[in-house]
Structures are given as C-alpha cells and as structure tokens.
N, C-alpha and C. Protein backbone atom coordinates (compact mmCIF):
# COMPACT_ATOMS: atom_id res chain seq x y z
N UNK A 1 -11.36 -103.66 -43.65
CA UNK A 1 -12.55 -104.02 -42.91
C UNK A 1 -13.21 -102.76 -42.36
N UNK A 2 -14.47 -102.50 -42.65
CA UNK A 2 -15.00 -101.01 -42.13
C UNK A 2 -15.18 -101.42 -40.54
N UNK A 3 -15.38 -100.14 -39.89
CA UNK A 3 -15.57 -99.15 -39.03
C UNK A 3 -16.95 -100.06 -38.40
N UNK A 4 -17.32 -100.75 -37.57
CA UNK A 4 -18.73 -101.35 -36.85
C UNK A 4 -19.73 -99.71 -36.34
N UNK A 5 -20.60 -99.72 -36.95
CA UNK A 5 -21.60 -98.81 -36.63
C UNK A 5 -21.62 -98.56 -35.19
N UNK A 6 -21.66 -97.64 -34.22
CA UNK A 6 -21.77 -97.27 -33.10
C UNK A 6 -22.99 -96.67 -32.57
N UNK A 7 -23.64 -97.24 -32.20
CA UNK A 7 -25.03 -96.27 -31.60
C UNK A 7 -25.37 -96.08 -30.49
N UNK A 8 -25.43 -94.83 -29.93
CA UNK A 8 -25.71 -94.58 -28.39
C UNK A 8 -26.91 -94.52 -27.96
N UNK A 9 -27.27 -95.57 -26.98
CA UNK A 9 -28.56 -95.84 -26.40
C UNK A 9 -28.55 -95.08 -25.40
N UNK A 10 -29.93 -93.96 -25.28
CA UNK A 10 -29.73 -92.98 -24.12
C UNK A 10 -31.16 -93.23 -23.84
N UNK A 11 -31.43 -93.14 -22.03
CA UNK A 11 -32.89 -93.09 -21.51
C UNK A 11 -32.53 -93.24 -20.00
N UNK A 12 -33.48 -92.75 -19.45
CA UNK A 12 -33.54 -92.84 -17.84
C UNK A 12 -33.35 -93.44 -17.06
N UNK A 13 -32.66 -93.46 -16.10
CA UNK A 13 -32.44 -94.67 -15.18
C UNK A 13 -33.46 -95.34 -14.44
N UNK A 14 -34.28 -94.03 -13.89
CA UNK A 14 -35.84 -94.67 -13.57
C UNK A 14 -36.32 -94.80 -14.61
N UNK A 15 -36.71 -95.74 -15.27
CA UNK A 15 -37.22 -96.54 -17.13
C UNK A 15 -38.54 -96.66 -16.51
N UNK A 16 -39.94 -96.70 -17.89
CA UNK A 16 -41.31 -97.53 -17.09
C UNK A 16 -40.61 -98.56 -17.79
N UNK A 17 -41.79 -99.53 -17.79
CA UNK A 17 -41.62 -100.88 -18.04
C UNK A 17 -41.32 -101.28 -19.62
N UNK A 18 -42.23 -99.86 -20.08
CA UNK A 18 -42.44 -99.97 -21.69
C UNK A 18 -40.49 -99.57 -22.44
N UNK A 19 -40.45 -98.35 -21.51
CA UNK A 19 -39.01 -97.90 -21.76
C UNK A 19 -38.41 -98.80 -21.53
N UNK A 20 -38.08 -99.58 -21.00
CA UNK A 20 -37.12 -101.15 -20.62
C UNK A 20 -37.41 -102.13 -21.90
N UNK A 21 -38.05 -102.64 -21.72
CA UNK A 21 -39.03 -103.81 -22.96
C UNK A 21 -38.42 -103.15 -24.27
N UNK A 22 -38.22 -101.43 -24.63
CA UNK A 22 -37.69 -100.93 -26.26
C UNK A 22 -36.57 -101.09 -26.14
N UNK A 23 -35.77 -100.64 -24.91
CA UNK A 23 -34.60 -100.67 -24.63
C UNK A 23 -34.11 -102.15 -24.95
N UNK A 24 -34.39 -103.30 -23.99
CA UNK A 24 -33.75 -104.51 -24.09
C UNK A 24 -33.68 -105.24 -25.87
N UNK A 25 -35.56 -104.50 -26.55
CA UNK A 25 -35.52 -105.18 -28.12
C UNK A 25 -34.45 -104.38 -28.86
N UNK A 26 -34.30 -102.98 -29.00
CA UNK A 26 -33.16 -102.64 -29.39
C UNK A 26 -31.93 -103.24 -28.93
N UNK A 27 -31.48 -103.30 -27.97
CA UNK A 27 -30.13 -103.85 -27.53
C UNK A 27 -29.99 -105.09 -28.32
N UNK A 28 -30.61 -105.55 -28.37
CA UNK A 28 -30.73 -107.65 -29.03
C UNK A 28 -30.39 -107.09 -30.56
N UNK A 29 -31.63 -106.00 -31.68
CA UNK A 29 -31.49 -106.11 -32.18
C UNK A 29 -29.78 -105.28 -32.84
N UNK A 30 -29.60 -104.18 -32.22
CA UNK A 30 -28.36 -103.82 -32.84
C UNK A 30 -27.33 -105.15 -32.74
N UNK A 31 -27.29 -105.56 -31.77
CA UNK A 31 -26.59 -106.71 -31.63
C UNK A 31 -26.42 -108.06 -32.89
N UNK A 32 -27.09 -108.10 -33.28
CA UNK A 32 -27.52 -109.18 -34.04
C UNK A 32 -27.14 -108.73 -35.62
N UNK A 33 -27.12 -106.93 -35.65
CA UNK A 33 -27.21 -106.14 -36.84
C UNK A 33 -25.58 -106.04 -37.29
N UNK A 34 -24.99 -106.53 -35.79
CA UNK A 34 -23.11 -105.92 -36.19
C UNK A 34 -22.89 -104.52 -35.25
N UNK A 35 -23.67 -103.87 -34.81
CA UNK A 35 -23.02 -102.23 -34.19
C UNK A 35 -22.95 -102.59 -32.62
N UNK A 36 -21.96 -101.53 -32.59
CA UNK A 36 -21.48 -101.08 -31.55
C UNK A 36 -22.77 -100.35 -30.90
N UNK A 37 -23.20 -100.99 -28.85
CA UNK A 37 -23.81 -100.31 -28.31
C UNK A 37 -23.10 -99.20 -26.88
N UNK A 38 -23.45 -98.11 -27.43
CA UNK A 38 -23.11 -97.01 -26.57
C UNK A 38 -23.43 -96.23 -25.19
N UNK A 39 -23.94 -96.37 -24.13
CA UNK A 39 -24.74 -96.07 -23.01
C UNK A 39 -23.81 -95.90 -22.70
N UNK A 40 -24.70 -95.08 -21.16
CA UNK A 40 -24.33 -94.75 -19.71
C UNK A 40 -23.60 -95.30 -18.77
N UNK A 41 -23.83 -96.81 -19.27
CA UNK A 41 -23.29 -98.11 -18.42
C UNK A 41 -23.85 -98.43 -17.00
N UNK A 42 -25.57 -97.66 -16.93
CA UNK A 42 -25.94 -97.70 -15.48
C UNK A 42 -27.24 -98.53 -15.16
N UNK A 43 -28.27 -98.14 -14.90
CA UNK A 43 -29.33 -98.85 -14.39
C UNK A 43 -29.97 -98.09 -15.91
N UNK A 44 -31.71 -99.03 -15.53
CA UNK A 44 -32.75 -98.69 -16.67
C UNK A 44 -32.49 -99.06 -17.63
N UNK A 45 -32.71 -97.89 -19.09
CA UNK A 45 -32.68 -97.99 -20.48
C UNK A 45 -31.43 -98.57 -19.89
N UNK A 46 -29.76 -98.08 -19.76
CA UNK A 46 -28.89 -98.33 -20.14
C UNK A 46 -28.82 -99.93 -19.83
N UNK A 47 -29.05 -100.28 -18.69
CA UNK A 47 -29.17 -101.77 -18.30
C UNK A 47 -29.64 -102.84 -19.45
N UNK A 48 -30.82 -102.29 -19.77
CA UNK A 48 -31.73 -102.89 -20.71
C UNK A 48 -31.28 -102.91 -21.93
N UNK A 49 -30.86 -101.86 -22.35
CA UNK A 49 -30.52 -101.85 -23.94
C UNK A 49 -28.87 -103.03 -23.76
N UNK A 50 -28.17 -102.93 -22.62
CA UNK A 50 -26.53 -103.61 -22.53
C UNK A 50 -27.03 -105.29 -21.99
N UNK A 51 -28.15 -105.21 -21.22
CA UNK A 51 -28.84 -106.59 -21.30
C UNK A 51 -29.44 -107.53 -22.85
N UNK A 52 -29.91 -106.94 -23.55
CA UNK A 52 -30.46 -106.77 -24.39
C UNK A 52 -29.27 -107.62 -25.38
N UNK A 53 -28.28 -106.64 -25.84
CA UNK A 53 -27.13 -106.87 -26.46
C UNK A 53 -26.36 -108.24 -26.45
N UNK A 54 -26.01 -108.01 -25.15
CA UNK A 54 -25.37 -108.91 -24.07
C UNK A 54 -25.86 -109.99 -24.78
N UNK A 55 -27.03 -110.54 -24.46
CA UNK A 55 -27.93 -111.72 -25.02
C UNK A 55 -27.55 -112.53 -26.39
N UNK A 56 -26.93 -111.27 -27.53
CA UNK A 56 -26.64 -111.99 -28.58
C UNK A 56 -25.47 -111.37 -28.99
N UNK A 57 -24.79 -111.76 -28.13
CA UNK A 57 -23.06 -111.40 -27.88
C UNK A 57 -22.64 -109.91 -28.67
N UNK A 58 -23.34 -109.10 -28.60
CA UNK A 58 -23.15 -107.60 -28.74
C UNK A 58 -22.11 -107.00 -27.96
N UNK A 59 -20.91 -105.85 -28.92
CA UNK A 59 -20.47 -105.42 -28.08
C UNK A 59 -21.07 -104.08 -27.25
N UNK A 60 -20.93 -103.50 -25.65
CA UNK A 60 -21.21 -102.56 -25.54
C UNK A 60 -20.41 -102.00 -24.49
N UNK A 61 -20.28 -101.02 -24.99
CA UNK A 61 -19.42 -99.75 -24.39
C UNK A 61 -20.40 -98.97 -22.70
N UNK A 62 -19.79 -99.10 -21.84
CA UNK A 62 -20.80 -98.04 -20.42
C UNK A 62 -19.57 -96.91 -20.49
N UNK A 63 -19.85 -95.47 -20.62
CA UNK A 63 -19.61 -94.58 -20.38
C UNK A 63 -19.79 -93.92 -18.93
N UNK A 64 -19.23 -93.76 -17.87
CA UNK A 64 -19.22 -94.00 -16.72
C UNK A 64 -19.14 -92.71 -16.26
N UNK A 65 -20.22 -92.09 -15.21
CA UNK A 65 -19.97 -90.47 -14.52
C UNK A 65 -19.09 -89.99 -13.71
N UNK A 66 -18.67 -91.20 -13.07
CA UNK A 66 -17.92 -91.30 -11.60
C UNK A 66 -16.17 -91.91 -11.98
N UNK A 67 -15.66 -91.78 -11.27
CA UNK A 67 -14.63 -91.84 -11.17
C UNK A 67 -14.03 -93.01 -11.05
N UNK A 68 -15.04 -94.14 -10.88
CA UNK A 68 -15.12 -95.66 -10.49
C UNK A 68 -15.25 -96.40 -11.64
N UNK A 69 -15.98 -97.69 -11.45
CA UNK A 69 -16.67 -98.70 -11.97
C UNK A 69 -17.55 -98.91 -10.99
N UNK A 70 -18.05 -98.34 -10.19
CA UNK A 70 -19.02 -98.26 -9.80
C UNK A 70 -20.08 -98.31 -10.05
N UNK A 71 -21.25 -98.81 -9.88
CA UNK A 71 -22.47 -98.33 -10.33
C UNK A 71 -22.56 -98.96 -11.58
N UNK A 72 -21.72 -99.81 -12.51
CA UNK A 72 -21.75 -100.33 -13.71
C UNK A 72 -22.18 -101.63 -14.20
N UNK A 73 -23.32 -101.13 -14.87
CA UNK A 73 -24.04 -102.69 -14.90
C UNK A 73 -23.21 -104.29 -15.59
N UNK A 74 -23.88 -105.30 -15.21
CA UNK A 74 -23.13 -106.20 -15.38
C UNK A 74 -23.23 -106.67 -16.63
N UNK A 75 -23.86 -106.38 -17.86
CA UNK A 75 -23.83 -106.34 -19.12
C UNK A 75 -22.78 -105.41 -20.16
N UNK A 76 -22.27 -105.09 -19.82
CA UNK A 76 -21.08 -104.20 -20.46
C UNK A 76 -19.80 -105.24 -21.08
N UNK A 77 -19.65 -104.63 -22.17
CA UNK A 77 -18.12 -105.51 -22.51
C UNK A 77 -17.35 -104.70 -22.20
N UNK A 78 -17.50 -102.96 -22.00
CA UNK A 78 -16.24 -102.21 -21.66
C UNK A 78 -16.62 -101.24 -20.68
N UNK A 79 -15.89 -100.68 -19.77
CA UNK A 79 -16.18 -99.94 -19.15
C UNK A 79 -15.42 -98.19 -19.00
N UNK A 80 -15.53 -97.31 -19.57
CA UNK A 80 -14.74 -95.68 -19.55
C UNK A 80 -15.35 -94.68 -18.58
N UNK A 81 -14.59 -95.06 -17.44
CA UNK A 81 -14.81 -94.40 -16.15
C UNK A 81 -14.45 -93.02 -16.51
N UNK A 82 -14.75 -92.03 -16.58
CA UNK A 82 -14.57 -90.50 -17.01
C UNK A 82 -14.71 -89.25 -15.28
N UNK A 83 -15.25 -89.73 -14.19
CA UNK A 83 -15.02 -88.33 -13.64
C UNK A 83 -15.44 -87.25 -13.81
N UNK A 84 -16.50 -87.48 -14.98
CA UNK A 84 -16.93 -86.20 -15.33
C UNK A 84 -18.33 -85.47 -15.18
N UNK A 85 -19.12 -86.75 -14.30
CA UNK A 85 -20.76 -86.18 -14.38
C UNK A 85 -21.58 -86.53 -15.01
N UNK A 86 -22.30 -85.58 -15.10
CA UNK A 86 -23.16 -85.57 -16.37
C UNK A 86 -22.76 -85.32 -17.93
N UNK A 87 -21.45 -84.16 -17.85
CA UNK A 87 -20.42 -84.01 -18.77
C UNK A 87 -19.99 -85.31 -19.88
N UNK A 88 -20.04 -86.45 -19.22
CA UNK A 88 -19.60 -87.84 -20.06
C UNK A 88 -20.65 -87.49 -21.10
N UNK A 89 -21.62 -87.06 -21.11
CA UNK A 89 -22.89 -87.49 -21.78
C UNK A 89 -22.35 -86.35 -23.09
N UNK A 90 -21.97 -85.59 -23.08
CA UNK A 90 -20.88 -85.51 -24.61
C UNK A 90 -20.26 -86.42 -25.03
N UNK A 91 -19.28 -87.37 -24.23
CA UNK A 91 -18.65 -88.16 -24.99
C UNK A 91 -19.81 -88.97 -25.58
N UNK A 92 -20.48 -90.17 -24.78
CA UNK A 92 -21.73 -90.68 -24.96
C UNK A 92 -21.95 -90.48 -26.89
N UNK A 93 -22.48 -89.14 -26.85
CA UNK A 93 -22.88 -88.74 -28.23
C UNK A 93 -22.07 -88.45 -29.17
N UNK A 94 -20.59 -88.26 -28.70
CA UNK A 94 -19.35 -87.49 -30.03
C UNK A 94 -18.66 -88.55 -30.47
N UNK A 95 -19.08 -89.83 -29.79
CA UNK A 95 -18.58 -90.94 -29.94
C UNK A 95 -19.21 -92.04 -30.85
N UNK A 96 -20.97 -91.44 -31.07
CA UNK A 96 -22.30 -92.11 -32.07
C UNK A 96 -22.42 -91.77 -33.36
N UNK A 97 -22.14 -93.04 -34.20
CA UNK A 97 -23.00 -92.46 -35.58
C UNK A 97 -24.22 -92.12 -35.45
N UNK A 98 -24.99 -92.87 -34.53
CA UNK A 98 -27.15 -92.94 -34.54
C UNK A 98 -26.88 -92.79 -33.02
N UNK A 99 -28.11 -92.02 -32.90
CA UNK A 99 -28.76 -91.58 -31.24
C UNK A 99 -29.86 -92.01 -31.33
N UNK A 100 -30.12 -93.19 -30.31
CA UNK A 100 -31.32 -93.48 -29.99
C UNK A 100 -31.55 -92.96 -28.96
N UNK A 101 -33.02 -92.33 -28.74
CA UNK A 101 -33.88 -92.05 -27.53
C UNK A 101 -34.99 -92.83 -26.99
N UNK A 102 -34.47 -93.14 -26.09
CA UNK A 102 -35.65 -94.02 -25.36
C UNK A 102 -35.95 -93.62 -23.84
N UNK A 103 -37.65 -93.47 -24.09
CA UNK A 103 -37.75 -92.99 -22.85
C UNK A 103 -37.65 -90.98 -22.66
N UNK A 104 -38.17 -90.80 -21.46
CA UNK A 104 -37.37 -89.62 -20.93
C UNK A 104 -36.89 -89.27 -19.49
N UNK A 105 -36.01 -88.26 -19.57
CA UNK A 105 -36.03 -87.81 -18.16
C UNK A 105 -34.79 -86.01 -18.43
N UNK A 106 -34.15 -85.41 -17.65
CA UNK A 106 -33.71 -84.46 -18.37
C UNK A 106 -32.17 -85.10 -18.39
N UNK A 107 -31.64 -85.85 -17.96
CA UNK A 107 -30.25 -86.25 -18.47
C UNK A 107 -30.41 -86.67 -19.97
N UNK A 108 -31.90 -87.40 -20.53
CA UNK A 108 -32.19 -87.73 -21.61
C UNK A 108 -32.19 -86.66 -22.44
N UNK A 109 -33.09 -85.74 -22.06
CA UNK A 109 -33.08 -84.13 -22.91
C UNK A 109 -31.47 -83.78 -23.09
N UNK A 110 -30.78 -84.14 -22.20
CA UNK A 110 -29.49 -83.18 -22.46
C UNK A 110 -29.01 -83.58 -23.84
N UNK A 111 -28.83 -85.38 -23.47
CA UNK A 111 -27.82 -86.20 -24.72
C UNK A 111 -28.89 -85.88 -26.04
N UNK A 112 -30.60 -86.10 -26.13
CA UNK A 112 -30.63 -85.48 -27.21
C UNK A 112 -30.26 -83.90 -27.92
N UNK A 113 -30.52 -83.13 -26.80
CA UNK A 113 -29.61 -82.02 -27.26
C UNK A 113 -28.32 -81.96 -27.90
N UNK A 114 -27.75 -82.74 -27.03
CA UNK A 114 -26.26 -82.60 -27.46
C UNK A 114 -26.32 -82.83 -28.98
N UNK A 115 -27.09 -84.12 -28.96
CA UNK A 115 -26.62 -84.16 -30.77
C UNK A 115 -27.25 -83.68 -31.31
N UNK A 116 -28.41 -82.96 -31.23
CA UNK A 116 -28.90 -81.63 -31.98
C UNK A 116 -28.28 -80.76 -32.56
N UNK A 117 -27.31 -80.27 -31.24
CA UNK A 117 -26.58 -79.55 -31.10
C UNK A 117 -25.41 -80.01 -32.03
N UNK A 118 -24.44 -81.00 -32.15
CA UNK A 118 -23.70 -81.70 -33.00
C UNK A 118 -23.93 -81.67 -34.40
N UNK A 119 -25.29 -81.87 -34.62
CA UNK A 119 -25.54 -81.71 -36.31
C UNK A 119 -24.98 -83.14 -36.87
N UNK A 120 -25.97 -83.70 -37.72
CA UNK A 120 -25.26 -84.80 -38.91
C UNK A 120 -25.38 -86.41 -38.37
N UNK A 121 -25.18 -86.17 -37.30
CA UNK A 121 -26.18 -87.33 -36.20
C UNK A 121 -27.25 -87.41 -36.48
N UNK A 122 -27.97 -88.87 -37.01
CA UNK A 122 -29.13 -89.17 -36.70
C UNK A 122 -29.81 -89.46 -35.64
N UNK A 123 -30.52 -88.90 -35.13
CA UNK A 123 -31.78 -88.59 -33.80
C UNK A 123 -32.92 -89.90 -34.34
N UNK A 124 -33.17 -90.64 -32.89
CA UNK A 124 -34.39 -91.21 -33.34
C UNK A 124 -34.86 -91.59 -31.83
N UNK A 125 -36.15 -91.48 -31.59
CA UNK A 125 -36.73 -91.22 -30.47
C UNK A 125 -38.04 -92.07 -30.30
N UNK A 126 -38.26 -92.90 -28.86
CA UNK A 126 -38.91 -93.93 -29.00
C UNK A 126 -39.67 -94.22 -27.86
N UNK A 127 -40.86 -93.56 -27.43
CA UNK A 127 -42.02 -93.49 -26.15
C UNK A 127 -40.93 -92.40 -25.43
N UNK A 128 -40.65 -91.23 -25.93
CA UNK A 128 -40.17 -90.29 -25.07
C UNK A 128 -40.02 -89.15 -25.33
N UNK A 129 -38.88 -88.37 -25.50
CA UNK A 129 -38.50 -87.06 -26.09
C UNK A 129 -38.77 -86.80 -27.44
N UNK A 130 -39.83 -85.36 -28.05
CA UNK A 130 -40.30 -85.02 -29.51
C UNK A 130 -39.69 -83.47 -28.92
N UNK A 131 -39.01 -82.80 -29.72
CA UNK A 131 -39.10 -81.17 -29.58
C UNK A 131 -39.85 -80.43 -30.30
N UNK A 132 -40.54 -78.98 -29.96
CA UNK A 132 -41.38 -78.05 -30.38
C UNK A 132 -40.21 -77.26 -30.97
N UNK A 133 -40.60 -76.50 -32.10
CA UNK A 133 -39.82 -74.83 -32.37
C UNK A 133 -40.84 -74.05 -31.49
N UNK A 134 -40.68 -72.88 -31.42
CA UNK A 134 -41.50 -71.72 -30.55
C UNK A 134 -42.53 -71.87 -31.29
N UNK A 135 -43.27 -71.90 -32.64
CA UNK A 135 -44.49 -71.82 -33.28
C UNK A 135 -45.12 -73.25 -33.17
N UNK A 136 -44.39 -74.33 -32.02
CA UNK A 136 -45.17 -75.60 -31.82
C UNK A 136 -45.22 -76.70 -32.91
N UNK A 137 -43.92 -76.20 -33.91
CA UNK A 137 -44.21 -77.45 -35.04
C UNK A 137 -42.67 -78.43 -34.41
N UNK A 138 -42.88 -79.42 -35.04
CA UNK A 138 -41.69 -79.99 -34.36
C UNK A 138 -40.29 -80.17 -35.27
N UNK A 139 -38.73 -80.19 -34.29
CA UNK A 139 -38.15 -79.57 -34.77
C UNK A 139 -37.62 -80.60 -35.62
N UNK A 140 -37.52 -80.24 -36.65
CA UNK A 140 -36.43 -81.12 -37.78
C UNK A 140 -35.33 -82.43 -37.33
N UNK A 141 -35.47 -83.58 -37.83
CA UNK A 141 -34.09 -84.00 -37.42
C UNK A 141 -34.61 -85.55 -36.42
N UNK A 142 -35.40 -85.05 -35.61
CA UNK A 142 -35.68 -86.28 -34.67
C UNK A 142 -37.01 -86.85 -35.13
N UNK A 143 -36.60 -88.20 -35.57
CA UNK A 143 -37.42 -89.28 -35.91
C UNK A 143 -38.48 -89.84 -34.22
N UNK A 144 -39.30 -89.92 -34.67
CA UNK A 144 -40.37 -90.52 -33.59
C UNK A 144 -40.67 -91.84 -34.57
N UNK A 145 -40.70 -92.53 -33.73
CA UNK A 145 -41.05 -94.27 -33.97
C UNK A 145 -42.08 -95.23 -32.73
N UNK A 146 -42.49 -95.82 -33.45
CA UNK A 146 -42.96 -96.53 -32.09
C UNK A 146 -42.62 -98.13 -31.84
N UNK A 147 -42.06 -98.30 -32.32
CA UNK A 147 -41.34 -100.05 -32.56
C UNK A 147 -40.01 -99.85 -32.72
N UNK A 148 -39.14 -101.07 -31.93
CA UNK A 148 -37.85 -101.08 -31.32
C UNK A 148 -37.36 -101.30 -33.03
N UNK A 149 -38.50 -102.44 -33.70
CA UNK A 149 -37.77 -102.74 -35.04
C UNK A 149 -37.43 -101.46 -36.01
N UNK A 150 -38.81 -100.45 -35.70
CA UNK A 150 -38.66 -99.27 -36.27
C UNK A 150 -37.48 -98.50 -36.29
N UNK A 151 -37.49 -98.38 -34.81
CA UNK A 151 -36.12 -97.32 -34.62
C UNK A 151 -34.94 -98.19 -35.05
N UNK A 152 -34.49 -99.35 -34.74
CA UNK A 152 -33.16 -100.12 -35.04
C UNK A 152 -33.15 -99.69 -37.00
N UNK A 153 -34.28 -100.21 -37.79
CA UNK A 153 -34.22 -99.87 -39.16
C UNK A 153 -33.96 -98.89 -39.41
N UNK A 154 -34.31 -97.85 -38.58
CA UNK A 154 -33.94 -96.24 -39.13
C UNK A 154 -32.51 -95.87 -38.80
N UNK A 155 -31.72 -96.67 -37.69
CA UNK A 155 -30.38 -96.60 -37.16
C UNK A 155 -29.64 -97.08 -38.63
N UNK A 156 -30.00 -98.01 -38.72
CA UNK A 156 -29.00 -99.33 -39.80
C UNK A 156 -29.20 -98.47 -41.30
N UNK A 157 -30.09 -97.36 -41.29
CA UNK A 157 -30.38 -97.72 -43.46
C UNK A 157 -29.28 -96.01 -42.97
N UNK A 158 -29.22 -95.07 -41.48
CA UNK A 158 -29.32 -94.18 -41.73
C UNK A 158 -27.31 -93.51 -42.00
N UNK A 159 -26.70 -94.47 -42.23
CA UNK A 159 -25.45 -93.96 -42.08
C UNK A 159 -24.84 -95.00 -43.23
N UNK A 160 -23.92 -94.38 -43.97
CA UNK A 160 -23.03 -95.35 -44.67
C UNK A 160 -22.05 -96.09 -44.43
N UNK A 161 -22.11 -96.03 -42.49
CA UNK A 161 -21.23 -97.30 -41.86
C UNK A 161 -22.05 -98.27 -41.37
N UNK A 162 -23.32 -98.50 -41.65
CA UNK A 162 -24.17 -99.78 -41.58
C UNK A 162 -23.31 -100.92 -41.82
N UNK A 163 -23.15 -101.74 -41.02
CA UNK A 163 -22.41 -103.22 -40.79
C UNK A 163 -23.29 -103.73 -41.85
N UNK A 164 -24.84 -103.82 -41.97
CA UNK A 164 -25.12 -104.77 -42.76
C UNK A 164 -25.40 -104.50 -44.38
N UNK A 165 -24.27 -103.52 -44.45
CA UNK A 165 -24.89 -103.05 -46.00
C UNK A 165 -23.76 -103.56 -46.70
C-alpha cells in the first residue's frame, strides 16, 4: 500500500479573509484527494486549511512551537509538540512532499525558504509569497496560482506519491 501524499500547508496566523477562504478550499480539497495535511497546528491559514480537512475526514498533522498543546487548534488529528520555536518550521517542510503557500507573513517566508533551500520539493504559492533573483526575474521553482483548485492540482499531478494516481 503506498506512502499517503503529505503536504504542508503554511500561512499566517493573522490570515485576510481571502487567505482563510484558500486555506479552508485547500484543506477540503487535499482531504477528499487522500493526502496527508501538514501545518503549524495554530490559528489562521493553519486553522483553516485543518478546518477545511477536518470537514471531509482528512488526516492532519499540527506541528507545535511550544512545548505544550497549547495553542492547538481544534481541527487536528495529531498533535507534535516540539519546543522548538520557530525551528519546528524545518520539520513542517522535511516532513512534505508539496509546499503550499498561502498567504504571507515572515514565518511564511521562512518555511518557503526552507524548501527552497531543501531542493526537489514542490513550491506552490497562493495570494502571497513570489521571489525576485537580484535582476528582478522570478526565482525558479515556485508556482503562483490563483485558485485553491489550482494549487491542490499542481500538489496531486506534482509527485509520484499522488494517492490518486
């Protein structure tokens, strides 16, 4: 039996409304697709995308800063209290086949970094974070989308552990 696709939903805790609304349609749709959802396990995107899920019995993972269960939203099927900060937000990503971006803020910049930084991860980014090279073209690698269906399709075709293939 393969491996359930894992995808880490990353975005701000202060979300606008629009960032919430991509967040919650992604969450439903990975859910519905077979993958594993990956977050913060906190308020905002993460809420939204584990609300989202939640809805059509999705599993999802909260990756936790604090030392608690604290602070952990009530949509989660699991909770990995880590102690570590902002630091979790490696695991977050070393733990994703697909990185979704939704939204911004700079905890958001970090986790897309990180998997920049990681290599071989698919990046896909959605009303938020685009990067420049120094000559202003943008950098390789991160998909911009503007529909939750968009980005979920580009998650599912982009790895050969797609649940629904």
């Amino acid at each position: 039996m393969p491996m359930p696709l894992q995808v880490a939903v990353c975005g701000p805790r202060h979300a606008t409304d629009a960032d919430l609304a991509h967040a919650r349609r992604i969450g439903q749709l990975l859910a519905q697709a077979g993958a594993t959802v990956i977050c913060g396990g906190g308020t905002g995107v993460m809420d939204a995308v584990a609300a989202g899920a939640h809805e059509h019995n999705g599993l999802v993972i909260g990756i936790r800063p604090n030392d608690t269960r604290d602070g952990a939203n009530e949509h989660l099927s699991a909770v990995i209290v880590t102690g570590m900060g902002e630091a979790r937000n490696a695991i977050i990503i070393w733990s994703a086949d697909v990185v979704i971006i939704v939204g911004g803020s700079w905890g958001t910049l970090s986790e897309l970094a990180l998997a920049k930084r990681r290599g071989g991860v698919p990046v896909i980014s959605i009303g938020g974070w685009s990067v420049n090279d120094v000559n202003g073209e943008p950098v390789d690698g991160i998909e911009v989308r503007q529909t939750a269906e968009e980005v979920v399709d580009i998650a599912l075709r982009s790895t050969d552990l797609n649940p629904s293939a």
